[in-house]
C-alpha atoms as a PDB file:
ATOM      1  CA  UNK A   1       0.000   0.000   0.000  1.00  0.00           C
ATOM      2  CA  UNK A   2       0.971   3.611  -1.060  1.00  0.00           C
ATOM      3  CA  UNK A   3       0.361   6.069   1.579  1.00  0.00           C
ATOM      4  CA  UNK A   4       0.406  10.168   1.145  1.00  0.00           C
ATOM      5  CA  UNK A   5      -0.651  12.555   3.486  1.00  0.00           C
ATOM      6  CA  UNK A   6      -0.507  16.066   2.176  1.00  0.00           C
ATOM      7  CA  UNK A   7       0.265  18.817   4.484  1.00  0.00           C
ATOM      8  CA  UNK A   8      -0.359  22.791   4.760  1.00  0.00           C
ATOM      9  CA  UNK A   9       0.258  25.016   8.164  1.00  0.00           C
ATOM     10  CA  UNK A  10      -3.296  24.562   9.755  1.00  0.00           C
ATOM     11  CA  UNK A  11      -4.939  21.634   7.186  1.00  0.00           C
ATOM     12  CA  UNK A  12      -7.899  23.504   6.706  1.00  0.00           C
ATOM     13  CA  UNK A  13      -7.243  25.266   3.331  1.00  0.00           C
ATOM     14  CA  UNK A  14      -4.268  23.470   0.959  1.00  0.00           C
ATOM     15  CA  UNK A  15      -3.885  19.963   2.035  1.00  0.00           C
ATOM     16  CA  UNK A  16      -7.279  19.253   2.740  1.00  0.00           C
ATOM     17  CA  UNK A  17      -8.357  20.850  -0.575  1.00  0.00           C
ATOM     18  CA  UNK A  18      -5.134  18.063  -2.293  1.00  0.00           C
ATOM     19  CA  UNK A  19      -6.442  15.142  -0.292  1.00  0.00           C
ATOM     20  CA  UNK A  20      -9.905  15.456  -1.536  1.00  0.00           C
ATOM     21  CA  UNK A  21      -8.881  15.940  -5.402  1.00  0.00           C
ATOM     22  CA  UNK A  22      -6.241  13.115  -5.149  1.00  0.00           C
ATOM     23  CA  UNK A  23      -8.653  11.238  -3.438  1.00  0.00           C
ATOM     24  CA  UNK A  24     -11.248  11.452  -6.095  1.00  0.00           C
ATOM     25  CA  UNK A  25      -8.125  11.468  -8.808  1.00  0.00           C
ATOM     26  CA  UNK A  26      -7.213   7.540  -6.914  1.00  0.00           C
ATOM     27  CA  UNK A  27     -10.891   6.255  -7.439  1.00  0.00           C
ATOM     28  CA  UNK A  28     -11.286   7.369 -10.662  1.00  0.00           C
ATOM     29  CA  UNK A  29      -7.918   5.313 -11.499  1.00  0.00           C
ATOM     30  CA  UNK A  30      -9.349   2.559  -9.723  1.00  0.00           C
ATOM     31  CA  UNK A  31      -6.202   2.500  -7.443  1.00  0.00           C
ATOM     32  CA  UNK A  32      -8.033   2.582  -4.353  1.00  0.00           C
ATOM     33  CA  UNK A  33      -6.911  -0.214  -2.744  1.00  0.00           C
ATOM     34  CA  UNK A  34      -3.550   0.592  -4.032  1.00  0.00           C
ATOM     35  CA  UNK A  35      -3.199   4.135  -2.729  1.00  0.00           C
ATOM     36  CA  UNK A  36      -4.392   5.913   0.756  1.00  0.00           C
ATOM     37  CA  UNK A  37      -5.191   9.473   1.122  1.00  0.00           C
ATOM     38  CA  UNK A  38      -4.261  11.808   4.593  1.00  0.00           C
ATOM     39  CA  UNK A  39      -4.024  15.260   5.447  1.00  0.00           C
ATOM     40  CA  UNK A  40      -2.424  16.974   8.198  1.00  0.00           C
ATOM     41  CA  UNK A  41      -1.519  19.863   9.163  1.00  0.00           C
ATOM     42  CA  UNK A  42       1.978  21.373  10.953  1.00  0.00           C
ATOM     43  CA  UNK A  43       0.127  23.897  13.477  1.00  0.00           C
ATOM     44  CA  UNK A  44      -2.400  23.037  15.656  1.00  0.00           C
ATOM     45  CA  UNK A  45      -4.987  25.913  15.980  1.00  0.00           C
ATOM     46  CA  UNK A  46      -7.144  24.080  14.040  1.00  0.00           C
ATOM     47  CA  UNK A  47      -7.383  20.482  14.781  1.00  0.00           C
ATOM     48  CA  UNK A  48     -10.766  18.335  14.418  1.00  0.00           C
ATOM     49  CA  UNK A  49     -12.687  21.641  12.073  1.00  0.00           C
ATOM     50  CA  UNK A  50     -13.802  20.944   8.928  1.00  0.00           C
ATOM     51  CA  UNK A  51     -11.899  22.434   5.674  1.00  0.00           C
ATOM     52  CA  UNK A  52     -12.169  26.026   5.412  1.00  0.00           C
ATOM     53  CA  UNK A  53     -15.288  27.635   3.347  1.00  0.00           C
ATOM     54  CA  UNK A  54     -13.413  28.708   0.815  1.00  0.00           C
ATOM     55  CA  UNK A  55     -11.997  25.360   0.532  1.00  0.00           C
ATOM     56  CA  UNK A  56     -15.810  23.513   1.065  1.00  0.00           C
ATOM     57  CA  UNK A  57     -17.195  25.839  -1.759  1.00  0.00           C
ATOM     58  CA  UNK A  58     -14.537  25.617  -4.667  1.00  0.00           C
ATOM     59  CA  UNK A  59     -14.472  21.369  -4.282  1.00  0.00           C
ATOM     60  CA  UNK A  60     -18.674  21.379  -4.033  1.00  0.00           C
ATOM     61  CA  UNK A  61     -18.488  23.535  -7.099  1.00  0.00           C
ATOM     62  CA  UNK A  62     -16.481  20.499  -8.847  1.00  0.00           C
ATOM     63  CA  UNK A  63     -18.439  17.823  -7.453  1.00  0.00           C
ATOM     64  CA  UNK A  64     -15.353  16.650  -4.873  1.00  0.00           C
ATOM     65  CA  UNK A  65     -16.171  15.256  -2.047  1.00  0.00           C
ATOM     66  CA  UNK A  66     -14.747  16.340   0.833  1.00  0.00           C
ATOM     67  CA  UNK A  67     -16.497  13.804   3.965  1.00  0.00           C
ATOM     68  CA  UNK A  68     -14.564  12.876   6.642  1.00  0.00           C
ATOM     69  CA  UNK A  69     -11.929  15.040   6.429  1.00  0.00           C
ATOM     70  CA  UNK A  70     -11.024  17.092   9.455  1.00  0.00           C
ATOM     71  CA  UNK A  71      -8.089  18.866  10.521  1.00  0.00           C
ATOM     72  CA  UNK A  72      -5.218  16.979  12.584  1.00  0.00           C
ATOM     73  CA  UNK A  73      -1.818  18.104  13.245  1.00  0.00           C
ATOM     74  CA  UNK A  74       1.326  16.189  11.629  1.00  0.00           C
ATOM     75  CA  UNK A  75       2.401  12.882  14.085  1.00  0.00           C
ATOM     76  CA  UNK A  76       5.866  11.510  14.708  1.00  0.00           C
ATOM     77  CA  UNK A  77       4.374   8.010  13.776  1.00  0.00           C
ATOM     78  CA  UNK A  78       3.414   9.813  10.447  1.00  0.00           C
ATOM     79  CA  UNK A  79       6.763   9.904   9.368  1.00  0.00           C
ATOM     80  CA  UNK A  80       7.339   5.845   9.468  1.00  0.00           C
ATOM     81  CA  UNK A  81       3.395   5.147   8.123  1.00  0.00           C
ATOM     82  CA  UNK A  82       3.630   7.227   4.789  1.00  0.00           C
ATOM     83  CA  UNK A  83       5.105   5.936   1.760  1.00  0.00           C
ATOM     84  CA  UNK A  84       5.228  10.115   0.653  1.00  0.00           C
ATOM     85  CA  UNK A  85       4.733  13.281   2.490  1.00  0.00           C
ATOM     86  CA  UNK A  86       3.549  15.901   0.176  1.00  0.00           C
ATOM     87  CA  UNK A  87       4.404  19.715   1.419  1.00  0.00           C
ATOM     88  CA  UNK A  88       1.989  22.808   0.023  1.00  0.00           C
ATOM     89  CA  UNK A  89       5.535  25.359   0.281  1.00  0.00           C
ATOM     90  CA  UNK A  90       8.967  25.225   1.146  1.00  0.00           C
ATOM     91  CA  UNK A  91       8.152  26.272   4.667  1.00  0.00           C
ATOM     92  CA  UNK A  92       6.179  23.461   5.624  1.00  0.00           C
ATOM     93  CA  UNK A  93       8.956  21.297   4.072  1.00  0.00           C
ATOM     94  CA  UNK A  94      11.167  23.309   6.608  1.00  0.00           C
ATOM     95  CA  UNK A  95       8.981  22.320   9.557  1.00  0.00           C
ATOM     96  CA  UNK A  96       8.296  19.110   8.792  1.00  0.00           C
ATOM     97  CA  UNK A  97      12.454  18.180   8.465  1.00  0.00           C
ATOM     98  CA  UNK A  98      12.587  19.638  11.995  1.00  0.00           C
ATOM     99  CA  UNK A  99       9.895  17.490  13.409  1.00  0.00           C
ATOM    100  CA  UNK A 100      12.134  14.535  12.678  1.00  0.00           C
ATOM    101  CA  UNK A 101      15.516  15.604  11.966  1.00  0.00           C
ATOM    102  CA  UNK A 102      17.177  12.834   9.710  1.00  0.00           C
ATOM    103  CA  UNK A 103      15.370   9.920  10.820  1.00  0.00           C
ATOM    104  CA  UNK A 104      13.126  10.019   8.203  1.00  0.00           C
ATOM    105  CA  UNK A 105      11.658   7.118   6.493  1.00  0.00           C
ATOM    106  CA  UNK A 106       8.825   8.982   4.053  1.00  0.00           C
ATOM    107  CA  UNK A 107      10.096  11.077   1.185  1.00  0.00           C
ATOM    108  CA  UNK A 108       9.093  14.796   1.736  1.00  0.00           C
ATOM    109  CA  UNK A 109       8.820  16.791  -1.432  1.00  0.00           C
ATOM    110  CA  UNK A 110       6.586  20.052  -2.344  1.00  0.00           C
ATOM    111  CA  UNK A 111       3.153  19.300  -4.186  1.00  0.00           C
ATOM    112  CA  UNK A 112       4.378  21.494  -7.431  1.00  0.00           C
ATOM    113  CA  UNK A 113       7.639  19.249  -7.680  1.00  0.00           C
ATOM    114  CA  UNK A 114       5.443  17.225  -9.482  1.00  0.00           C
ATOM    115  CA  UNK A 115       4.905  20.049 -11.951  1.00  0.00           C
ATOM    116  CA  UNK A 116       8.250  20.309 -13.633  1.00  0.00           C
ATOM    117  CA  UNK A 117       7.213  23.181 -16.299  1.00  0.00           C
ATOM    118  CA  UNK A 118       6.275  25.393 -13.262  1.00  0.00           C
ATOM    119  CA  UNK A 119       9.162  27.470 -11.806  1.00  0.00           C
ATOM    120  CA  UNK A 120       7.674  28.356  -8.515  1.00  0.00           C
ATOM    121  CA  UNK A 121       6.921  25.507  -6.561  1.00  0.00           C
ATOM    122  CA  UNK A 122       4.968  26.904  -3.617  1.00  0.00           C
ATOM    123  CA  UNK A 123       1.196  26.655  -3.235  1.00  0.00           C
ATOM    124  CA  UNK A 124      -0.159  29.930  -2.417  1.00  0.00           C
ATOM    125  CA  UNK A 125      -2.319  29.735   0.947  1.00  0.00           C
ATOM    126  CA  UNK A 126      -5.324  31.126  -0.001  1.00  0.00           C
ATOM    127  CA  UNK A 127      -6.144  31.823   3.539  1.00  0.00           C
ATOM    128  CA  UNK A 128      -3.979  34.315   3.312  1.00  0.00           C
ATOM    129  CA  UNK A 129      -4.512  35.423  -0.046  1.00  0.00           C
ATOM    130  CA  UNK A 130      -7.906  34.833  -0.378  1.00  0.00           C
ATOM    131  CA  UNK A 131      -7.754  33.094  -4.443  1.00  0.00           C
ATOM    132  CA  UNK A 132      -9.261  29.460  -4.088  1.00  0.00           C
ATOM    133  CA  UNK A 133      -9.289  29.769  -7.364  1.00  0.00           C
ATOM    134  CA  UNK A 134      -5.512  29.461  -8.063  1.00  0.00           C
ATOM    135  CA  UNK A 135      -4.777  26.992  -5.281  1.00  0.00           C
ATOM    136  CA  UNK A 136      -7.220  24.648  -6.940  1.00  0.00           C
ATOM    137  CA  UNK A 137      -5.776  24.657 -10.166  1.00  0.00           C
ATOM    138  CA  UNK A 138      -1.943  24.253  -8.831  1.00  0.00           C
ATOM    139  CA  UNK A 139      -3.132  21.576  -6.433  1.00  0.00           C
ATOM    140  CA  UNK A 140      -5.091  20.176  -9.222  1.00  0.00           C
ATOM    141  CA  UNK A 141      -1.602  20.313 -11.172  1.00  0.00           C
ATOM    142  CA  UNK A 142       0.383  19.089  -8.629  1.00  0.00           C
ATOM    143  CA  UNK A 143      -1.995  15.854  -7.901  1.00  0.00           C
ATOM    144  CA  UNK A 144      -2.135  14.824 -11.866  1.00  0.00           C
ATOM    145  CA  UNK A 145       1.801  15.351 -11.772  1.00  0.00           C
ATOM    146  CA  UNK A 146       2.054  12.796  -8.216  1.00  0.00           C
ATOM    147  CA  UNK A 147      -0.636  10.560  -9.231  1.00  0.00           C
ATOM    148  CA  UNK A 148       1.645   9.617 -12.629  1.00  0.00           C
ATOM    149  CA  UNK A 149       4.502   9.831 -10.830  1.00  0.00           C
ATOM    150  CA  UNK A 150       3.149   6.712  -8.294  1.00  0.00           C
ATOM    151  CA  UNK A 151       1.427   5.234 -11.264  1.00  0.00           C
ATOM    152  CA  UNK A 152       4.636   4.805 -12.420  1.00  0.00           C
ATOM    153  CA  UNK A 153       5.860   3.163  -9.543  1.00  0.00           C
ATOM    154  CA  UNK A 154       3.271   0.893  -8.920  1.00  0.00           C
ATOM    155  CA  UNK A 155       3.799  -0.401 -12.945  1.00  0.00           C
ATOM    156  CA  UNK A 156       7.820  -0.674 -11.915  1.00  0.00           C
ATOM    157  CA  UNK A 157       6.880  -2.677  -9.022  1.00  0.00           C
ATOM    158  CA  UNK A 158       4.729  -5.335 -11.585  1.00  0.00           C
END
């Protein structure tokens, strides 16, 4: 089993918004029962809310789902249980690394790594910004570029 938990600063706007597309993007492959789908968050301010509104209304616009998902703050045991730890910016790649210093089992990279055309390869946080509308299309991006990235490690491993 493939497991990826995507992670933003409070997991109620970016990674929340990437678990429920990838999540969607996994069924649709039929890889299901290949893949699992987490999100977590490196603060804690906002641990067992729902995603933001902004976040709720752009995925109900597109017919995502987003049940059961709840904000939860990044876990030590995290770092042994996923297969691929999936960043929104370079500062929650920074606080993740110093969560677990260099005993760490799950590859971290940045969602847009998985974009190679784009040159900026930080997610906007809209709650900040306010533009759902771009963070869905680079997480959108970003979760095509991962899912053939693990597609093509699941055919390696066949």
């Amino acid at each position: 089993m493939i497991r990826v938990l995507f992670v933003c600063l409070g997991n109620i706007c970016r990674s929340p918004m990437a678990e429920a597309i990838f999540r969607k993007m996994v069924e649709e492959e039929g890889l299901s029962e290949h893949i699992e789908v987490d999100s977590a968050g490196t603060g804690h301010w906002h641990i067992g809310e729902p995603p933001h509104k902004g976040t709720r209304k752009i995925l109900e616009a597109r017919g995502i789902s987003y049940a059961g998902i709840q904000a939860r703050q990044v876990a030590k045991e995290d770092f042994v249980r996923f297969t691929y730890i999936i960043a929104m910016d370079g500062n929650n790649v920074t606080n993740l690394k110093s969560f677990i210093g260099d005993s760490n089992q799950a590859k971290i990279y940045r969602l847009l790594d998985f974009v190679p055309e784009r040159e900026v390869k930080d997610v906007p946080d809209p709650y900040y910004t306010g533009n759902f509308e771009e963070t869905y299309q680079l997480v959108s991006a970003g979760c095509e570029g991962l899912l053939n990235f693990i597609k093509a490690q699941i055919n390696n491993k066949e």
